[in-house]
Protein backbone atom coordinates (compact mmCIF):
# COMPACT_ATOMS: atom_id res chain seq x y z
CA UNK A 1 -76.40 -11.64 -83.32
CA UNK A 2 -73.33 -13.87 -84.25
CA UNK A 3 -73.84 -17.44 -85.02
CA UNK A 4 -73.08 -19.45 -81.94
CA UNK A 5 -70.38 -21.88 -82.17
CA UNK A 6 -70.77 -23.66 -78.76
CA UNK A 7 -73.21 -26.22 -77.46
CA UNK A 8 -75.81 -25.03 -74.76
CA UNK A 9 -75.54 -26.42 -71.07
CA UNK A 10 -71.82 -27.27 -72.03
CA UNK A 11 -70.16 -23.71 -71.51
CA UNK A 12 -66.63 -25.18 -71.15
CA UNK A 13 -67.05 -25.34 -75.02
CA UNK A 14 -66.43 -21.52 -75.55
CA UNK A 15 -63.12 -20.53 -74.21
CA UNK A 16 -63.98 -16.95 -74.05
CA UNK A 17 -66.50 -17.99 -71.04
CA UNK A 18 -63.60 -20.08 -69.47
CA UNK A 19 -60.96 -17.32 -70.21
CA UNK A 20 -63.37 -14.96 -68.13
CA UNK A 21 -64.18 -17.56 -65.37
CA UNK A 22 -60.65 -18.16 -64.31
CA UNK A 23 -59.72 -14.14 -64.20
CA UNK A 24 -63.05 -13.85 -61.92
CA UNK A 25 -61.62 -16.89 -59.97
CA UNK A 26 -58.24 -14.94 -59.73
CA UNK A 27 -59.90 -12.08 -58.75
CA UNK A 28 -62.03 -13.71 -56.16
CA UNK A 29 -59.01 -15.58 -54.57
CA UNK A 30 -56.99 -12.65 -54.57
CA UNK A 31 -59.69 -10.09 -52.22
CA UNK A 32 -60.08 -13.48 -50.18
CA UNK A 33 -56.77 -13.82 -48.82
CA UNK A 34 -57.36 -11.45 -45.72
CA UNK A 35 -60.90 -12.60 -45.64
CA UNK A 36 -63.24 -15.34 -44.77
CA UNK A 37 -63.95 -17.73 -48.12
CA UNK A 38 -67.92 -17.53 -47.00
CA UNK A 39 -67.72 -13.38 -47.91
CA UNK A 40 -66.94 -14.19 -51.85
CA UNK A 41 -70.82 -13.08 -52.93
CA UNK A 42 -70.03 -9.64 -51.07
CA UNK A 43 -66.98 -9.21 -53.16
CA UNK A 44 -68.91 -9.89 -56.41
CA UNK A 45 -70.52 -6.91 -57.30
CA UNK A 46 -67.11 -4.83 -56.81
CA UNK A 47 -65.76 -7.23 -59.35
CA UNK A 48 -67.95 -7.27 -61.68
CA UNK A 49 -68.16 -3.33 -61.61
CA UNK A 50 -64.60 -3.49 -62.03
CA UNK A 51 -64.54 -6.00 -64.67
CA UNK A 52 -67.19 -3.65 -66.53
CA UNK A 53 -65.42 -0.53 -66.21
CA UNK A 54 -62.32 -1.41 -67.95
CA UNK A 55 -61.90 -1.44 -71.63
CA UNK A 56 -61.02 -4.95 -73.67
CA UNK A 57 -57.81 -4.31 -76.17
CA UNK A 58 -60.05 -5.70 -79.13
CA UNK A 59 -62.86 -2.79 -78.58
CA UNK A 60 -61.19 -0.02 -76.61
CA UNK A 61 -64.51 0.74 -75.12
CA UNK A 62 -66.09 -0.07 -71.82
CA UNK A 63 -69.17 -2.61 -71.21
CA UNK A 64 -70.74 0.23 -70.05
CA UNK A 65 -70.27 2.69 -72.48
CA UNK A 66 -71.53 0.17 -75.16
CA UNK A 67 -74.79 -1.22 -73.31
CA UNK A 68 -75.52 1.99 -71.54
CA UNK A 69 -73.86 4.98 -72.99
CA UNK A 70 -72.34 6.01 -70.66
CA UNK A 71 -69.94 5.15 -67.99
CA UNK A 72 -70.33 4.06 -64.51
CA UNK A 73 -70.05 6.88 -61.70
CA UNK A 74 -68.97 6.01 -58.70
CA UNK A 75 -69.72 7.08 -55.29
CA UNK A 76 -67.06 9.77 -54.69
CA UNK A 77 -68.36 11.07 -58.82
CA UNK A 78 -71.68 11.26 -57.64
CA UNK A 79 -70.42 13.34 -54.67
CA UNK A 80 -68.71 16.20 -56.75
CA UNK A 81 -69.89 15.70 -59.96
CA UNK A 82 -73.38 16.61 -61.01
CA UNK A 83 -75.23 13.21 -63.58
CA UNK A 84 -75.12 15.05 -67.23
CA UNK A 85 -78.88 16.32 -67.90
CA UNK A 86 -78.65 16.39 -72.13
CA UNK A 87 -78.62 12.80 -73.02
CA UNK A 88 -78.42 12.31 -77.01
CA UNK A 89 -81.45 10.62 -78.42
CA UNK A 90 -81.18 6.31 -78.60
CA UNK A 91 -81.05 6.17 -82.25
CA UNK A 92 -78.04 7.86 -82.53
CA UNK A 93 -76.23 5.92 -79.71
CA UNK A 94 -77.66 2.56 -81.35
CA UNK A 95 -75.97 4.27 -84.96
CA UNK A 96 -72.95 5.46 -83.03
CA UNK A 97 -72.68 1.91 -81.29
CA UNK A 98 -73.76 -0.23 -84.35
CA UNK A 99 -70.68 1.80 -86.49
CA UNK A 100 -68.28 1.08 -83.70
CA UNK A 101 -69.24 -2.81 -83.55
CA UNK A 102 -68.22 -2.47 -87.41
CA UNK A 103 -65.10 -1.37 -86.63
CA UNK A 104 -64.16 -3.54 -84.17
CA UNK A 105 -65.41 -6.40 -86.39
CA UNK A 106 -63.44 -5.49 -89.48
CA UNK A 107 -60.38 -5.03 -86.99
CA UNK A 108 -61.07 -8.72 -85.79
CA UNK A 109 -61.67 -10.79 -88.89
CA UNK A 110 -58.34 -8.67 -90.28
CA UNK A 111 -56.37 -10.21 -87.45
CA UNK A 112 -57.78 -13.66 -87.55
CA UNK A 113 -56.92 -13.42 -91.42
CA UNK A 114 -53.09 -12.58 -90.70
CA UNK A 115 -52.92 -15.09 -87.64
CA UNK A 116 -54.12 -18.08 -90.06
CA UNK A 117 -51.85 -17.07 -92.85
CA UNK A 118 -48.71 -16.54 -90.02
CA UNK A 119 -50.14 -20.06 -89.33
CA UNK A 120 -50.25 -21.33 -93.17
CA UNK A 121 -46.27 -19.62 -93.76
CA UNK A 122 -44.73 -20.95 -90.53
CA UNK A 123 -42.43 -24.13 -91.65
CA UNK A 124 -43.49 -27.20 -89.06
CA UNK A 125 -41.42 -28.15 -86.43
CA UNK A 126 -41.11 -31.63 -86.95
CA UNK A 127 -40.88 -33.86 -90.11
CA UNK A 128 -41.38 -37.43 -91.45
CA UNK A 129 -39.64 -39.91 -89.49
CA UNK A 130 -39.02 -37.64 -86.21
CA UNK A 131 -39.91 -39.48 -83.22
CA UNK A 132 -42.82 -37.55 -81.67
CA UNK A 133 -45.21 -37.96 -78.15
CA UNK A 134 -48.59 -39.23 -77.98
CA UNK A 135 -50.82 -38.43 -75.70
CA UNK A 136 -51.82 -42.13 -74.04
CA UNK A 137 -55.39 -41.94 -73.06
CA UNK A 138 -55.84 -45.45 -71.74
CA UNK A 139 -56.13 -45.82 -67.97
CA UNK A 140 -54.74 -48.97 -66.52
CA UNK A 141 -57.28 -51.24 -64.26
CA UNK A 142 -55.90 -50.58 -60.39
CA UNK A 143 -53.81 -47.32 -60.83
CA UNK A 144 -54.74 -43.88 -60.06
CA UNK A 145 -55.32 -41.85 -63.43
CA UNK A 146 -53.73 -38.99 -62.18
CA UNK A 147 -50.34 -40.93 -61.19
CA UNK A 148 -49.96 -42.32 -64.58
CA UNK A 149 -47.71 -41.22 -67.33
CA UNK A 150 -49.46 -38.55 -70.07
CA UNK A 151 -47.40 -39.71 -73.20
């Protein structure tokens, strides 16, 4: 297991969690518009089987297929198609799994490398002496935070 970068009890730390948060959130306010709000912890196993049957860009594989090995079947599967009866032993899914979290590493840490040197080549956007906003974090006694002027 990776080295944890984020503090615990304080998830809005890792942006991955908050990234996946507000597409549930989406999701949730999306199947709620023709329904009551109080029906959202009906609608979240559908989601989350959704969520876990489709692939990520960065692995190409499905939640499924990595912790299970295999893919969900559905009801209408189950109905026509017959569950497989020859599974392949565990150690070679673990191998077959453990090669294809390689991959997908390597692929990562090559990206991140070419993003930070994009970042390192790209010529700033601003230069001594150019007049530049700050963000003002002091609140004013008597006036509402949320009214007051950001920069």
């Amino acid at each position: 297991m990776g080295k944890t970068h984020t503090t615990p009890y304080h998830l809005q730390a890792n942006g991955i969690v908050e990234c996946n948060n507000w597409e549930l959130g989406d999701s949730l306010r999306a199947l709620l518009l023709t329904r009551g709000q109080d029906e959202w912890d009906l609608l979240l196993p559908q989601l989350m089987r959704a969520y876990r049957g489709n692939p990520p860009s960065a692995t190409g594989e499905t939640a499924n297929m990595l912790m299970l090995r295999r893919e969900q079947r559905l009801l209408d599967q189950l109905e026509s198609h017959p569950p497989p009866t020859a599974f392949f032993p565990a150690h070679e899914h673990a191998l077959k799994v453990q090669r294809r979290l390689q991959m997908v590493h390597e692929d990562l840490r090559q990206s991140q490398i070419e993003v930070r040197q994009e970042d390192r080549e790209e010529p700033p956007l601003y230069a001594q002496g150019n007049w530049v906003w700050l963000t003002n974090k002091r609140q004013r006694q008597g006036e509402n935070l949320k009214l007051q002027a950001k920069f």
